[in-house]
Protein backbone atom coordinates (compact mmCIF):
# COMPACT_ATOMS: atom_id res chain seq x y z
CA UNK A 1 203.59 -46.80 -94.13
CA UNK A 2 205.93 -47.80 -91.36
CA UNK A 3 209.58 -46.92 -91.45
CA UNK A 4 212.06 -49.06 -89.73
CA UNK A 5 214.56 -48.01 -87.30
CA UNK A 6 217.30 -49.13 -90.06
CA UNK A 7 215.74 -46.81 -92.73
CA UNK A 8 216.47 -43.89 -90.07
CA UNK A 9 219.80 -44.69 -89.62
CA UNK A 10 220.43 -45.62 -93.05
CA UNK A 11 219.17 -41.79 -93.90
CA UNK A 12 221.08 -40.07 -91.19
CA UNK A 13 224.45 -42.44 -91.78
CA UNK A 14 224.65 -42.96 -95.82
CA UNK A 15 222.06 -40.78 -97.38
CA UNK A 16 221.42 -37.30 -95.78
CA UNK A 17 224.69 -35.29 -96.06
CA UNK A 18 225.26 -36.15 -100.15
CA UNK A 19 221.54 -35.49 -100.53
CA UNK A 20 220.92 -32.68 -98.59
CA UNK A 21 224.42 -31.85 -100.67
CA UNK A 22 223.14 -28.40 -102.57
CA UNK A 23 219.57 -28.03 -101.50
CA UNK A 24 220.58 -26.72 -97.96
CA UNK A 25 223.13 -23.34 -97.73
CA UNK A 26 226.56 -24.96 -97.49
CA UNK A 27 226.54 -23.29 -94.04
CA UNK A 28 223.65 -25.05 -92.55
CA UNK A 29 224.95 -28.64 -94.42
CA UNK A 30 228.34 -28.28 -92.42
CA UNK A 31 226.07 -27.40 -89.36
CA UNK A 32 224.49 -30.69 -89.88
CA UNK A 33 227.46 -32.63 -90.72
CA UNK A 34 228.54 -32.00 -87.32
CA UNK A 35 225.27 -33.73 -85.79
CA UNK A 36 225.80 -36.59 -88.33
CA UNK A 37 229.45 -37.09 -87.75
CA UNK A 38 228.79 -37.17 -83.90
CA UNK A 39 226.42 -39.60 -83.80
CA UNK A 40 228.28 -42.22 -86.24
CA UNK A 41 230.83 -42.13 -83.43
CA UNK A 42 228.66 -42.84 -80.80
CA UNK A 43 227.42 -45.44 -82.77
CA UNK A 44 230.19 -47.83 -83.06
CA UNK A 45 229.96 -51.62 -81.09
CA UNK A 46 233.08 -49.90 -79.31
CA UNK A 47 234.89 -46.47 -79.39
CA UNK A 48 237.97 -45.31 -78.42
CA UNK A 49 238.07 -42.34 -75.65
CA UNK A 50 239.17 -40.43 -78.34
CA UNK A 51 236.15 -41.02 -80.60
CA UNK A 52 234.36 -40.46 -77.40
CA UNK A 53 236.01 -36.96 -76.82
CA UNK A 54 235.49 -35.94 -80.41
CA UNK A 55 231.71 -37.07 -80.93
CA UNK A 56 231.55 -35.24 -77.83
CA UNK A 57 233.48 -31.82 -79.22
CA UNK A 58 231.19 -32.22 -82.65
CA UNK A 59 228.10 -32.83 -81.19
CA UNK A 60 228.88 -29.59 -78.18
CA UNK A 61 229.78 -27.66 -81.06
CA UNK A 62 226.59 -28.64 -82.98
CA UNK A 63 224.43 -27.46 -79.83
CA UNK A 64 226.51 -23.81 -79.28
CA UNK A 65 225.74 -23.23 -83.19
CA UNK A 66 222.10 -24.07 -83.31
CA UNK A 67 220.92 -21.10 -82.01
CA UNK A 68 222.87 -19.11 -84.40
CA UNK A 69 221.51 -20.91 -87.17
CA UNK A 70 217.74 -21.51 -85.68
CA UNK A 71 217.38 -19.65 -83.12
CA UNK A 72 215.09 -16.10 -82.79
């Protein structure tokens, strides 16, 4: 079965945080709310520098916590 680009997004946009909602540790949902959140900024037809700046602060923040959470 193929999955569409729009079935990604859909998943990572709508679906993922209120489903993943109680199955992951509340530590590592936040954690991935911050990947999430960052990308729906970047994904907008335009976005302010300030949306820029903050997708930017999630998504840095995101990347300095994932070894914490992942990592060895």
């Amino acid at each position: 079965m193929l999955i569409a680009a729009t079935e990604y997004r859909n998943w990572l946009f709508y679906y993922s945080l209120p489903c993943l909602k109680g199955i992951l540790h509340e530590e590592y949902h936040q954690h991935y709310a911050l990947l999430v959140g960052g990308i729906i900024l970047l994904s907008g037809r335009s976005i302010s520098h300030e949306q820029l700046e903050t997708a930017g602060n999630l998504l840095m923040h995101f990347v300095e916590m994932y070894d914490a959470y992942y990592g060895k």
